[in-house]
C-alpha atoms as a PDB file:
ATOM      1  CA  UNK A   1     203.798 271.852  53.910  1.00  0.00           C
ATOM      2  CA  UNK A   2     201.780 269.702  55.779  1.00  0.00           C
ATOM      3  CA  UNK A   3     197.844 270.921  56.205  1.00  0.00           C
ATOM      4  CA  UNK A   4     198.284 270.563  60.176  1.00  0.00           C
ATOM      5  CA  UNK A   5     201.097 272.944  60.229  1.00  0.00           C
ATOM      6  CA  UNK A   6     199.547 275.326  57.607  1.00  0.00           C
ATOM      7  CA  UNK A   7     196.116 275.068  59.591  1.00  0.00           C
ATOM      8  CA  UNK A   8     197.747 276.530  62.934  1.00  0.00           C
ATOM      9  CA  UNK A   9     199.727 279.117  61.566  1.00  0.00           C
ATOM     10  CA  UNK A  10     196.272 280.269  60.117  1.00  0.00           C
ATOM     11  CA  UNK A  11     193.646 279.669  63.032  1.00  0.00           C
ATOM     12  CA  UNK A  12     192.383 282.917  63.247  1.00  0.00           C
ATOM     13  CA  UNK A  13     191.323 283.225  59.458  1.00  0.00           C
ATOM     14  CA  UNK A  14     190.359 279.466  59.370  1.00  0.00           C
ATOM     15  CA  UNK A  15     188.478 280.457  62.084  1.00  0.00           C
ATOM     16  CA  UNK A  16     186.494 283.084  60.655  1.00  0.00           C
ATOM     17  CA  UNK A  17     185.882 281.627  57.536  1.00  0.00           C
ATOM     18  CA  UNK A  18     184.708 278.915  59.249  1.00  0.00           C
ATOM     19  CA  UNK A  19     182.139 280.692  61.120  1.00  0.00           C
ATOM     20  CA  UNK A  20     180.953 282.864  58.035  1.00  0.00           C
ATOM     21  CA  UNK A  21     180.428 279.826  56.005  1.00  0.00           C
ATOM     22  CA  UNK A  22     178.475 278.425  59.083  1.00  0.00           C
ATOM     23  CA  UNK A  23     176.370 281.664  59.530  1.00  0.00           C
ATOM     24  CA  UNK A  24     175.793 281.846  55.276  1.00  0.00           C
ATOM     25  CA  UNK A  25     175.436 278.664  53.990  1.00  0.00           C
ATOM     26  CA  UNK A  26     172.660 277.576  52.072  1.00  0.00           C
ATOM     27  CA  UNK A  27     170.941 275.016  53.846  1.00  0.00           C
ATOM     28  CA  UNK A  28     169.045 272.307  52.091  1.00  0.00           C
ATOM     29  CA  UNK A  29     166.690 269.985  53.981  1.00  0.00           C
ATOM     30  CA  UNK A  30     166.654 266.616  53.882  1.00  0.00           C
ATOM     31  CA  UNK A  31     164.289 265.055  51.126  1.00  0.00           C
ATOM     32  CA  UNK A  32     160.850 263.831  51.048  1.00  0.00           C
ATOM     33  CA  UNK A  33     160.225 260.093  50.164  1.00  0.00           C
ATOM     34  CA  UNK A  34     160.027 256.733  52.216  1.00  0.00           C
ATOM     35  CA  UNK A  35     163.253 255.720  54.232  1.00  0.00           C
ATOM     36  CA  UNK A  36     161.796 251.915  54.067  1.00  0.00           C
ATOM     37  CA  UNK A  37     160.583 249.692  51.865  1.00  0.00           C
ATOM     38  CA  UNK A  38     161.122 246.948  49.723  1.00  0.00           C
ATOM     39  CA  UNK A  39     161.667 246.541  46.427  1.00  0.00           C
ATOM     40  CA  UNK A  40     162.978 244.152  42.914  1.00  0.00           C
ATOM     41  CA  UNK A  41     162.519 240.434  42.769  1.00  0.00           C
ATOM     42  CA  UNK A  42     165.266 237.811  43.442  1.00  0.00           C
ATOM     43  CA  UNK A  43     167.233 236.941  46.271  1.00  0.00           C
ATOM     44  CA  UNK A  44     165.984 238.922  49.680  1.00  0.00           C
ATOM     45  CA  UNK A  45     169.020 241.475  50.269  1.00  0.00           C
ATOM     46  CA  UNK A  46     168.675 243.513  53.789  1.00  0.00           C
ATOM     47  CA  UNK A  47     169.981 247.207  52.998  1.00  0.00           C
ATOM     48  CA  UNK A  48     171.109 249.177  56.185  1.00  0.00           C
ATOM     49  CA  UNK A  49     171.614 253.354  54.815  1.00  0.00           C
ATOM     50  CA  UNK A  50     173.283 255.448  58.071  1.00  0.00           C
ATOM     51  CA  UNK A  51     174.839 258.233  58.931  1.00  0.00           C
ATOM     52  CA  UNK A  52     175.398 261.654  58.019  1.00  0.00           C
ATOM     53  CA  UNK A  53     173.248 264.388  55.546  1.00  0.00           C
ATOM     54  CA  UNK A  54     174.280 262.413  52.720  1.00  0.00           C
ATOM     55  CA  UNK A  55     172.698 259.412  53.687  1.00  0.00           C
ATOM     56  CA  UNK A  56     169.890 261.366  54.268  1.00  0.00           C
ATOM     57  CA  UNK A  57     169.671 262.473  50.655  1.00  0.00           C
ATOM     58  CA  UNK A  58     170.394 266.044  51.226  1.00  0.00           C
ATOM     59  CA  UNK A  59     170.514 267.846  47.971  1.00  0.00           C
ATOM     60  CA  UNK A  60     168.498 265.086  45.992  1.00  0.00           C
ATOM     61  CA  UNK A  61     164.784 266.339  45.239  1.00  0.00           C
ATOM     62  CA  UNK A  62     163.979 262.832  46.961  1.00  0.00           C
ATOM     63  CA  UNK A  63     164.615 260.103  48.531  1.00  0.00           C
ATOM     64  CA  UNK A  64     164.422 258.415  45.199  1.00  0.00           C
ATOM     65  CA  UNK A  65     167.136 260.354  43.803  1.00  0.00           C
ATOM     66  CA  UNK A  66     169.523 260.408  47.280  1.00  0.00           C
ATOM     67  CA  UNK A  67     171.875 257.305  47.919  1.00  0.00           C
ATOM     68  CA  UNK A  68     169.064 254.926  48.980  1.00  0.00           C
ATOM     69  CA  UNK A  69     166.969 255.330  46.204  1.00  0.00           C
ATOM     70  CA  UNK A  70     170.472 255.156  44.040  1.00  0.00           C
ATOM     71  CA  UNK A  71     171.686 252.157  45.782  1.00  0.00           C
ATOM     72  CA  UNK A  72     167.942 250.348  45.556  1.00  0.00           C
ATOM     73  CA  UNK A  73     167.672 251.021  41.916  1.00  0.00           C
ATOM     74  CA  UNK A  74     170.802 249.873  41.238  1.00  0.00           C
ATOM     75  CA  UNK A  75     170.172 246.909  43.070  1.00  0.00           C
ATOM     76  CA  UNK A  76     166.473 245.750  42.084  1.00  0.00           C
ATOM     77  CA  UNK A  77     166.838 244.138  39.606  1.00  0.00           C
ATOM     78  CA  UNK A  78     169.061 241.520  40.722  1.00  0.00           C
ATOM     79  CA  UNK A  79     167.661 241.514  44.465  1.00  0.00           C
ATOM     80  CA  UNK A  80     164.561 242.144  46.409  1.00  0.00           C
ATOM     81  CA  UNK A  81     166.317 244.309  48.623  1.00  0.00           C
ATOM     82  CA  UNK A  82     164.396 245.705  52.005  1.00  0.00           C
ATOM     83  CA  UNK A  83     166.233 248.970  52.643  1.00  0.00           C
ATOM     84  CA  UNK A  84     165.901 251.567  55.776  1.00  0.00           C
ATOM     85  CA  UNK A  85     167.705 254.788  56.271  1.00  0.00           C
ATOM     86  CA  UNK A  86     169.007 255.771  59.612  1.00  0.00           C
ATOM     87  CA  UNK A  87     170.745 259.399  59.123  1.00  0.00           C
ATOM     88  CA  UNK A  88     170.221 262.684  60.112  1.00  0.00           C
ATOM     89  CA  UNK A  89     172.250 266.181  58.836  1.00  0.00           C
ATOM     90  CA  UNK A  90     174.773 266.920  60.954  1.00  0.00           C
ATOM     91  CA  UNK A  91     175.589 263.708  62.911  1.00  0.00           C
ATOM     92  CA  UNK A  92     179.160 262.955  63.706  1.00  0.00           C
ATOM     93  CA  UNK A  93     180.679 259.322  63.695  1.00  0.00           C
ATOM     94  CA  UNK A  94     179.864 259.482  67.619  1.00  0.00           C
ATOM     95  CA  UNK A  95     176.628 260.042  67.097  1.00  0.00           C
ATOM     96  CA  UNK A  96     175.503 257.621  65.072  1.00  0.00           C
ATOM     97  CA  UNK A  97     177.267 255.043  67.515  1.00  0.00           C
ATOM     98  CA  UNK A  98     175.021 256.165  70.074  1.00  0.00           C
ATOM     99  CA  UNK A  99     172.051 256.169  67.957  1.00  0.00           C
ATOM    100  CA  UNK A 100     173.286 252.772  66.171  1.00  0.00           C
ATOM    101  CA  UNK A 101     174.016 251.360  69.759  1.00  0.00           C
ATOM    102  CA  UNK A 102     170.327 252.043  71.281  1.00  0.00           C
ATOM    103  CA  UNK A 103     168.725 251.969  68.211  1.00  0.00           C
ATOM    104  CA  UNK A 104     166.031 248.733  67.108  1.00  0.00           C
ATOM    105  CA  UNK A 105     168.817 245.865  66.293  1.00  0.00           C
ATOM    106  CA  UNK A 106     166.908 244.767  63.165  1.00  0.00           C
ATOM    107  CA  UNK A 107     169.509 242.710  61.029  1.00  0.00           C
ATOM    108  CA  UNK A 108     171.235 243.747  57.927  1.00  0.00           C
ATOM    109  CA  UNK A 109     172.986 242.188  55.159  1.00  0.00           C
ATOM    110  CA  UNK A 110     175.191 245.514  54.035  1.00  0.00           C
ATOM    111  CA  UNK A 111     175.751 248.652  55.644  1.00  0.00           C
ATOM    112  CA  UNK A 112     176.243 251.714  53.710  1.00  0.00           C
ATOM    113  CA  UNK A 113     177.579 254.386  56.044  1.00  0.00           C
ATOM    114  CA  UNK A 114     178.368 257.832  55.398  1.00  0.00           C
ATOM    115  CA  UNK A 115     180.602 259.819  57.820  1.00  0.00           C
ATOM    116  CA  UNK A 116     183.392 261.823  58.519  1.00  0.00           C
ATOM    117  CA  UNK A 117     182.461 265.228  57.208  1.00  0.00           C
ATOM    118  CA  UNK A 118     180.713 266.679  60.215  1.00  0.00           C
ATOM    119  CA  UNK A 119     183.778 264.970  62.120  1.00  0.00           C
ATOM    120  CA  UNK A 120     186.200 266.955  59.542  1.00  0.00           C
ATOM    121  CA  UNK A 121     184.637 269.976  60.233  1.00  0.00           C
ATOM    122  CA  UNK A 122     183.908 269.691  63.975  1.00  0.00           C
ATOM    123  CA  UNK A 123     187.194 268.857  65.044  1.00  0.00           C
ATOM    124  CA  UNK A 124     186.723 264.949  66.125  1.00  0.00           C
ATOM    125  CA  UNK A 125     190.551 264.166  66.959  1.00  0.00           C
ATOM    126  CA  UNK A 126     192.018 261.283  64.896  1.00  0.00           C
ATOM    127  CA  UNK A 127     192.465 258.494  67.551  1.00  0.00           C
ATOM    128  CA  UNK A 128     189.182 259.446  68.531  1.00  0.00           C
ATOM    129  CA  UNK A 129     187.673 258.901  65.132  1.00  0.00           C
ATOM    130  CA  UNK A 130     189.501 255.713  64.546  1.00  0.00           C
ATOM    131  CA  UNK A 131     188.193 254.535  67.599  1.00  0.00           C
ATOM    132  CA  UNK A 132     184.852 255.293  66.918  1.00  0.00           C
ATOM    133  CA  UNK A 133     184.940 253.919  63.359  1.00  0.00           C
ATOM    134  CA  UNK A 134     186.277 250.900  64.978  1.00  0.00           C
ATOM    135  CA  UNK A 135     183.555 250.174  67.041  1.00  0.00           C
ATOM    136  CA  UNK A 136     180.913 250.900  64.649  1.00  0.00           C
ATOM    137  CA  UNK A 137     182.248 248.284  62.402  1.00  0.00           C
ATOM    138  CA  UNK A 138     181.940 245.893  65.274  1.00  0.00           C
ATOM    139  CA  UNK A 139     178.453 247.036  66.500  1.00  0.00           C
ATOM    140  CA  UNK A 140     177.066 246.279  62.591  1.00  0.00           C
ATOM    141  CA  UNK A 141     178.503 242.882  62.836  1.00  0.00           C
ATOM    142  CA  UNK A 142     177.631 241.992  66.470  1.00  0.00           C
ATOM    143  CA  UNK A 143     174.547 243.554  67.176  1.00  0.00           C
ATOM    144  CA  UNK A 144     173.108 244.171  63.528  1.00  0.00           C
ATOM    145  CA  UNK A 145     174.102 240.554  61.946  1.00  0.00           C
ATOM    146  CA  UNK A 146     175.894 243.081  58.989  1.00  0.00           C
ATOM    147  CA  UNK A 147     178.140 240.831  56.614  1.00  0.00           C
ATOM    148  CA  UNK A 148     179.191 243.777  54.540  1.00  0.00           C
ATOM    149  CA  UNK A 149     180.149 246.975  56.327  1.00  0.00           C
ATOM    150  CA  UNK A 150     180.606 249.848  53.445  1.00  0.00           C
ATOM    151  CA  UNK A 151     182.673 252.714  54.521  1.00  0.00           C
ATOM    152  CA  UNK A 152     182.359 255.587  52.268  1.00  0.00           C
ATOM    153  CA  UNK A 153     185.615 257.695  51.694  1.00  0.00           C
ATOM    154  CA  UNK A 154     185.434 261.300  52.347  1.00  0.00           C
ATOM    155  CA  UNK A 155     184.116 263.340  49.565  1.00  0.00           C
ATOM    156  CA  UNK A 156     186.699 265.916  47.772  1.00  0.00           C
ATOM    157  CA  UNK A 157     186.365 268.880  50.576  1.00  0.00           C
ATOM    158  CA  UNK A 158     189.228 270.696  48.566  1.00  0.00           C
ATOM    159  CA  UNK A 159     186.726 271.405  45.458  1.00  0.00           C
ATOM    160  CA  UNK A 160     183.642 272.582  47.311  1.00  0.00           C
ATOM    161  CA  UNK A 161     182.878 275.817  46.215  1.00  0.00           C
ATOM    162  CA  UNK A 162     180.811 276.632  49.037  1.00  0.00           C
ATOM    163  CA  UNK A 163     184.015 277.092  50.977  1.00  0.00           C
ATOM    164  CA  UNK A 164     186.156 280.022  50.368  1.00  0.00           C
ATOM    165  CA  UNK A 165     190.213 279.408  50.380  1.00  0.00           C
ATOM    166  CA  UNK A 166     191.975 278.408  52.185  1.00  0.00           C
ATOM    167  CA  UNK A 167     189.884 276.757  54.140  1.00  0.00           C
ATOM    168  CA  UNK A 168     189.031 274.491  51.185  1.00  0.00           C
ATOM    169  CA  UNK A 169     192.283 273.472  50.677  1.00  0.00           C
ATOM    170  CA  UNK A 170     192.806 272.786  54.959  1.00  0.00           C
ATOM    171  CA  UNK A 171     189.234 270.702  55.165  1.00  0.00           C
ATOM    172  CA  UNK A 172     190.055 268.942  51.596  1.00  0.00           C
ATOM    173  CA  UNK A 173     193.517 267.743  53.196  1.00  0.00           C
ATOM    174  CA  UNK A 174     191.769 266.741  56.467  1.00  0.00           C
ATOM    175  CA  UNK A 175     189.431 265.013  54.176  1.00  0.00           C
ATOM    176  CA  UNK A 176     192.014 262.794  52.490  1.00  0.00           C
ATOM    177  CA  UNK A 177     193.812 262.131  56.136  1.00  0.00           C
ATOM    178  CA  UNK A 178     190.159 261.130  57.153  1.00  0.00           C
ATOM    179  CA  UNK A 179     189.920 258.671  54.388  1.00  0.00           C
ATOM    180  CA  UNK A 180     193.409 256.844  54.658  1.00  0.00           C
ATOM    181  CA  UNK A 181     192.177 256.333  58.719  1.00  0.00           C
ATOM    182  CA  UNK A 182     189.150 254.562  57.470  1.00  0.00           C
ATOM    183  CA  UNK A 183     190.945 252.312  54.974  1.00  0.00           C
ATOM    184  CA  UNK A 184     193.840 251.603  58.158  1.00  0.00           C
ATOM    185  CA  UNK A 185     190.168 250.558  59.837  1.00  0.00           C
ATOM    186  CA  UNK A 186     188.800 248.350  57.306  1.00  0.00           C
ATOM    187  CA  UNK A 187     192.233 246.303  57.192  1.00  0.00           C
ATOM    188  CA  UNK A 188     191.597 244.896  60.406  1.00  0.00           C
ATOM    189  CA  UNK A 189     187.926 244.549  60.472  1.00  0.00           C
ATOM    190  CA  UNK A 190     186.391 241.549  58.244  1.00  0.00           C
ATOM    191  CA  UNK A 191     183.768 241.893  56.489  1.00  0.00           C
ATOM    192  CA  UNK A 192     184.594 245.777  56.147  1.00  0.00           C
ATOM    193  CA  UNK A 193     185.826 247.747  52.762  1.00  0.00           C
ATOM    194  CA  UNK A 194     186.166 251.565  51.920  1.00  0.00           C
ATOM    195  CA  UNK A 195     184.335 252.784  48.907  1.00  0.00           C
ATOM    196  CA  UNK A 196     185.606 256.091  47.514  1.00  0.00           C
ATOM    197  CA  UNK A 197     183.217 256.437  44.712  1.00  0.00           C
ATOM    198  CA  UNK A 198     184.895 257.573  41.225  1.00  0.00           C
ATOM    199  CA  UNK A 199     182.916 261.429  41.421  1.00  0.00           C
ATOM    200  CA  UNK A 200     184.537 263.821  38.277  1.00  0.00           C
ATOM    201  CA  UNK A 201     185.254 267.493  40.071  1.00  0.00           C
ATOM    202  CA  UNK A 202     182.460 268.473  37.897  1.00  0.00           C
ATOM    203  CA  UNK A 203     179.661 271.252  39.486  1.00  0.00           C
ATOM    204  CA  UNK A 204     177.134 269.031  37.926  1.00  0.00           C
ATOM    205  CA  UNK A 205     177.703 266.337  40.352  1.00  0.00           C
ATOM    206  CA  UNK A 206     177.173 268.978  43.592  1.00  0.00           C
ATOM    207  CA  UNK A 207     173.936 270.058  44.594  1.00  0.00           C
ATOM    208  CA  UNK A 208     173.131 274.058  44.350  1.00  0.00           C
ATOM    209  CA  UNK A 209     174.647 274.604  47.815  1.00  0.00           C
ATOM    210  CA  UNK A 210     177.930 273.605  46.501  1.00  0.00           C
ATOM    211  CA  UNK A 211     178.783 271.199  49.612  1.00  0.00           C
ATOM    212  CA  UNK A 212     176.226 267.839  49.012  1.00  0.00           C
ATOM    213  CA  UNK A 213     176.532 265.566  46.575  1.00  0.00           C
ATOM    214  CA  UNK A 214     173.920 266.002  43.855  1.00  0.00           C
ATOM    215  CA  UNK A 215     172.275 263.289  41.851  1.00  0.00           C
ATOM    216  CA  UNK A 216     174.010 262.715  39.571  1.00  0.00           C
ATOM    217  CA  UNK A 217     176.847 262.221  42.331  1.00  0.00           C
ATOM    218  CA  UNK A 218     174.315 259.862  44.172  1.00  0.00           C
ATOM    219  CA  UNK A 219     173.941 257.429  40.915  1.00  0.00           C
ATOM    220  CA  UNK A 220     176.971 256.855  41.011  1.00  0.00           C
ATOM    221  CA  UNK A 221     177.679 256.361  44.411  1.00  0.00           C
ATOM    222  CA  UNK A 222     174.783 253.684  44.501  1.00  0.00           C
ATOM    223  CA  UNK A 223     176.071 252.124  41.263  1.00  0.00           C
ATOM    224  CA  UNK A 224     179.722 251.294  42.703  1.00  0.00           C
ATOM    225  CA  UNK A 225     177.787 250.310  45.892  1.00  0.00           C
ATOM    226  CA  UNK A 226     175.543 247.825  44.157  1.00  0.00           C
ATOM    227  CA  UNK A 227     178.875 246.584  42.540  1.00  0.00           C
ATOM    228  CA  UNK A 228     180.164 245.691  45.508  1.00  0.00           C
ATOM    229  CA  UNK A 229     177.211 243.940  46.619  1.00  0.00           C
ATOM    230  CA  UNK A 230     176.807 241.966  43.299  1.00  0.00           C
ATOM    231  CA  UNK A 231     180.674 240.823  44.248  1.00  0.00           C
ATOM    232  CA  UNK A 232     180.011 240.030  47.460  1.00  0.00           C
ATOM    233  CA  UNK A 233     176.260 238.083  47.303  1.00  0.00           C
ATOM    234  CA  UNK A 234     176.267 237.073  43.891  1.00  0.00           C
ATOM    235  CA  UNK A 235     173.479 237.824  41.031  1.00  0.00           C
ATOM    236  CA  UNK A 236     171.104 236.486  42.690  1.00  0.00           C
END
Protein backbone atom coordinates (compact mmCIF):
# COMPACT_ATOMS: atom_id res chain seq x y z
CA UNK A 1 0.00 0.00 0.00
CA UNK A 2 1.42 3.13 -0.61
CA UNK A 3 2.44 5.28 2.78
CA UNK A 4 0.26 8.33 1.36
CA UNK A 5 -2.79 6.27 1.18
CA UNK A 6 -2.09 4.39 4.49
CA UNK A 7 -1.23 7.89 6.15
CA UNK A 8 -4.87 9.34 5.37
CA UNK A 9 -6.84 6.53 6.21
CA UNK A 10 -5.00 6.93 9.65
CA UNK A 11 -4.84 10.84 10.32
CA UNK A 12 -6.42 10.88 13.43
CA UNK A 13 -3.99 8.32 15.19
CA UNK A 14 -0.98 9.71 13.16
CA UNK A 15 -2.14 12.65 14.52
CA UNK A 16 -2.04 11.91 18.03
CA UNK A 17 0.95 10.09 18.08
CA UNK A 18 2.39 12.78 16.54
CA UNK A 19 1.53 15.22 19.11
CA UNK A 20 2.43 12.83 22.13
CA UNK A 21 5.80 12.24 20.75
CA UNK A 22 6.04 16.12 20.37
CA UNK A 23 4.78 16.80 23.98
CA UNK A 24 7.30 13.64 25.43
CA UNK A 25 10.27 13.59 23.68
CA UNK A 26 13.48 13.81 25.16
CA UNK A 27 15.07 16.81 24.08
CA UNK A 28 18.79 17.09 23.79
CA UNK A 29 20.49 20.46 23.28
CA UNK A 30 22.76 21.25 20.92
CA UNK A 31 26.53 20.69 21.98
CA UNK A 32 29.16 22.78 23.40
CA UNK A 33 32.41 23.34 21.34
CA UNK A 34 33.58 25.94 18.62
CA UNK A 35 31.45 26.09 15.31
CA UNK A 36 34.79 27.69 13.59
CA UNK A 37 38.08 27.13 13.29
CA UNK A 38 40.77 25.80 11.44
CA UNK A 39 42.57 22.96 11.52
CA UNK A 40 45.38 20.02 9.71
CA UNK A 41 48.12 21.09 7.39
CA UNK A 42 48.04 20.81 3.54
CA UNK A 43 46.02 22.25 0.99
CA UNK A 44 43.50 25.17 2.49
CA UNK A 45 39.93 23.37 2.17
CA UNK A 46 36.84 25.88 3.08
CA UNK A 47 34.19 23.62 5.03
CA UNK A 48 30.56 25.08 4.99
CA UNK A 49 28.33 22.66 7.94
CA UNK A 50 24.30 23.86 7.61
CA UNK A 51 21.20 23.02 8.38
CA UNK A 52 19.17 21.13 10.65
CA UNK A 53 19.87 19.60 14.58
CA UNK A 54 22.18 17.27 13.11
CA UNK A 55 24.43 19.65 11.80
CA UNK A 56 24.29 21.14 14.93
CA UNK A 57 25.67 18.07 16.66
CA UNK A 58 22.65 17.24 18.61
CA UNK A 59 23.21 14.10 20.54
CA UNK A 60 27.15 14.29 20.34
CA UNK A 61 28.67 15.36 23.86
CA UNK A 62 30.44 18.06 21.51
CA UNK A 63 31.02 19.67 18.79
CA UNK A 64 34.06 17.51 18.45
CA UNK A 65 32.15 14.44 18.34
CA UNK A 66 28.96 15.95 16.03
CA UNK A 67 29.41 15.98 12.11
CA UNK A 68 31.84 18.94 12.04
CA UNK A 69 34.19 17.73 14.33
CA UNK A 70 33.68 14.14 12.36
CA UNK A 71 34.04 15.65 9.02
CA UNK A 72 37.30 17.93 10.27
CA UNK A 73 39.00 14.98 11.73
CA UNK A 74 38.49 13.04 8.98
CA UNK A 75 39.75 15.59 6.87
CA UNK A 76 42.97 17.08 8.72
CA UNK A 77 45.20 15.29 7.87
CA UNK A 78 45.14 15.65 4.28
CA UNK A 79 43.81 19.42 4.38
CA UNK A 80 43.94 22.49 6.46
CA UNK A 81 40.39 22.79 6.35
CA UNK A 82 38.62 26.19 7.88
CA UNK A 83 35.18 24.90 8.85
CA UNK A 84 31.94 26.95 10.24
CA UNK A 85 28.62 25.57 11.24
CA UNK A 86 25.46 27.32 10.34
CA UNK A 87 22.46 25.08 11.89
CA UNK A 88 20.04 25.33 14.37
CA UNK A 89 17.41 22.34 15.80
CA UNK A 90 14.45 22.50 14.19
CA UNK A 91 15.04 24.45 10.92
CA UNK A 92 13.24 23.36 7.84
CA UNK A 93 14.82 23.44 4.23
CA UNK A 94 12.98 27.00 4.02
CA UNK A 95 14.59 28.18 6.69
CA UNK A 96 17.87 27.76 6.15
CA UNK A 97 17.29 29.43 2.60
CA UNK A 98 16.32 32.41 4.33
CA UNK A 99 19.03 32.30 6.77
CA UNK A 100 21.58 31.05 3.91
CA UNK A 101 20.15 33.90 1.63
CA UNK A 102 20.79 36.94 4.23
CA UNK A 103 23.36 35.35 5.92
CA UNK A 104 27.48 36.72 5.63
CA UNK A 105 28.35 35.28 1.92
CA UNK A 106 31.78 34.07 3.09
CA UNK A 107 32.95 31.46 0.36
CA UNK A 108 33.08 27.78 0.64
CA UNK A 109 34.71 25.00 -1.03
CA UNK A 110 32.01 22.08 0.13
CA UNK A 111 28.78 22.28 1.65
CA UNK A 112 27.59 19.69 3.94
CA UNK A 113 23.87 20.19 4.45
CA UNK A 114 21.57 18.38 6.53
CA UNK A 115 17.77 18.63 5.93
CA UNK A 116 14.63 17.19 5.36
CA UNK A 117 13.61 15.78 8.70
CA UNK A 118 11.92 18.78 10.24
CA UNK A 119 10.39 19.09 6.56
CA UNK A 120 9.25 15.22 6.94
CA UNK A 121 7.71 15.86 9.98
CA UNK A 122 6.22 19.33 9.44
CA UNK A 123 4.47 18.64 6.43
CA UNK A 124 6.67 20.74 3.71
CA UNK A 125 4.73 19.55 0.43
CA UNK A 126 6.98 17.83 -2.16
CA UNK A 127 7.11 20.42 -5.03
CA UNK A 128 7.65 22.74 -2.39
CA UNK A 129 10.67 20.95 -1.03
CA UNK A 130 12.12 20.29 -4.39
CA UNK A 131 11.89 23.75 -5.04
CA UNK A 132 13.51 24.81 -2.13
CA UNK A 133 16.32 22.24 -2.38
CA UNK A 134 16.70 23.58 -5.79
CA UNK A 135 17.46 26.89 -4.95
CA UNK A 136 19.67 26.20 -2.15
CA UNK A 137 21.92 24.33 -4.41
CA UNK A 138 22.06 27.41 -6.55
CA UNK A 139 22.46 29.98 -3.69
CA UNK A 140 25.83 27.77 -2.45
CA UNK A 141 27.16 28.04 -5.89
CA UNK A 142 26.19 31.66 -6.74
CA UNK A 143 26.39 33.50 -3.74
CA UNK A 144 28.75 31.18 -1.54
CA UNK A 145 31.46 30.28 -4.43
CA UNK A 146 30.51 26.30 -3.16
CA UNK A 147 32.11 23.74 -5.74
CA UNK A 148 30.78 20.77 -3.88
CA UNK A 149 27.21 20.89 -2.62
CA UNK A 150 26.69 17.60 -0.23
CA UNK A 151 23.15 16.64 0.21
CA UNK A 152 22.68 14.28 2.96
CA UNK A 153 19.92 11.54 2.44
CA UNK A 154 17.30 11.25 4.99
CA UNK A 155 18.19 9.21 7.94
CA UNK A 156 16.15 5.73 8.46
CA UNK A 157 12.85 7.43 10.18
CA UNK A 158 11.28 3.81 10.02
CA UNK A 159 13.83 2.48 12.87
CA UNK A 160 13.65 5.33 15.35
CA UNK A 161 12.54 4.05 18.41
CA UNK A 162 11.53 7.23 19.75
CA UNK A 163 8.49 6.95 17.52
CA UNK A 164 5.80 4.58 18.33
CA UNK A 165 4.08 2.56 15.20
CA UNK A 166 2.82 3.32 12.91
CA UNK A 167 3.91 6.43 12.69
CA UNK A 168 7.46 5.08 12.29
CA UNK A 169 6.71 3.18 9.51
CA UNK A 170 4.53 6.52 7.73
CA UNK A 171 7.64 9.12 8.57
CA UNK A 172 10.33 6.25 7.55
CA UNK A 173 8.43 5.98 4.04
CA UNK A 174 8.19 9.80 3.77
CA UNK A 175 11.79 9.65 4.59
CA UNK A 176 12.83 7.46 1.66
CA UNK A 177 10.32 9.60 -0.81
CA UNK A 178 12.31 12.63 0.67
CA UNK A 179 15.56 11.15 -0.32
CA UNK A 180 14.79 9.95 -4.00
CA UNK A 181 13.53 14.01 -4.44
CA UNK A 182 16.95 15.07 -3.42
CA UNK A 183 18.86 12.66 -5.67
CA UNK A 184 16.06 13.85 -8.80
CA UNK A 185 17.73 17.44 -7.48
CA UNK A 186 21.28 16.69 -7.59
CA UNK A 187 20.89 15.26 -11.31
CA UNK A 188 20.37 18.55 -12.60
CA UNK A 189 22.47 20.66 -10.43
CA UNK A 190 26.45 20.44 -11.06
CA UNK A 191 28.56 20.35 -8.69
CA UNK A 192 25.78 18.66 -6.39
CA UNK A 193 25.72 14.78 -5.05
CA UNK A 194 23.51 12.96 -2.36
CA UNK A 195 25.33 11.21 0.39
CA UNK A 196 23.28 8.58 2.22
CA UNK A 197 25.84 7.52 4.67
CA UNK A 198 26.14 3.52 5.13
CA UNK A 199 24.55 3.78 9.16
CA UNK A 200 23.87 -0.23 10.48
CA UNK A 201 20.12 -0.09 12.24
CA UNK A 202 22.13 -0.58 15.27
CA UNK A 203 20.89 1.50 18.77
CA UNK A 204 24.52 2.16 19.20
CA UNK A 205 24.64 4.48 16.36
CA UNK A 206 21.41 6.72 17.89
CA UNK A 207 21.84 8.99 20.59
CA UNK A 208 19.78 8.22 24.04
CA UNK A 209 16.73 10.06 22.66
CA UNK A 210 16.40 7.49 20.05
CA UNK A 211 15.81 10.14 17.08
CA UNK A 212 19.67 11.88 16.51
CA UNK A 213 22.33 10.32 15.22
CA UNK A 214 24.90 9.42 17.86
CA UNK A 215 28.63 9.37 17.46
CA UNK A 216 29.36 6.75 16.40
CA UNK A 217 26.69 7.57 13.55
CA UNK A 218 28.53 11.01 13.14
CA UNK A 219 32.11 9.19 12.37
CA UNK A 220 30.85 7.79 9.92
CA UNK A 221 28.93 10.27 8.35
CA UNK A 222 32.14 12.57 8.34
CA UNK A 223 34.27 9.66 7.08
CA UNK A 224 32.12 9.07 3.75
CA UNK A 225 32.01 12.92 3.63
CA UNK A 226 35.76 13.35 3.73
CA UNK A 227 35.72 10.57 0.98
CA UNK A 228 34.00 12.49 -1.17
CA UNK A 229 36.07 15.41 -0.70
CA UNK A 230 39.40 13.45 -1.11
CA UNK A 231 37.61 12.43 -4.71
CA UNK A 232 36.70 15.57 -5.54
CA UNK A 233 40.01 17.94 -4.41
CA UNK A 234 42.55 15.45 -4.38
CA UNK A 235 45.08 14.45 -1.37
CA UNK A 236 46.28 17.40 -1.11
Amino acid sequence: MDYRYAAMAMAPLLLAQGLRVRRTAMRLPEPPGPRSGTAGEGTPLRLLVAGDSAAAGVGAASQDEGLSGAIVGALQGRFRVSWEVRATTGLRTAQVLRRLESGAAAPFDVAVMSLGVNDVTGGTRSADFVAQQVRLAALLQSRYAVRLTVLTGLPPMHAFPALPQPLRWVLGERARAFTRLLESVAESAPGCVVLTPRLPLDVRYIAVDGYHPGPLAYAEWGREVAELVVRQFGSG
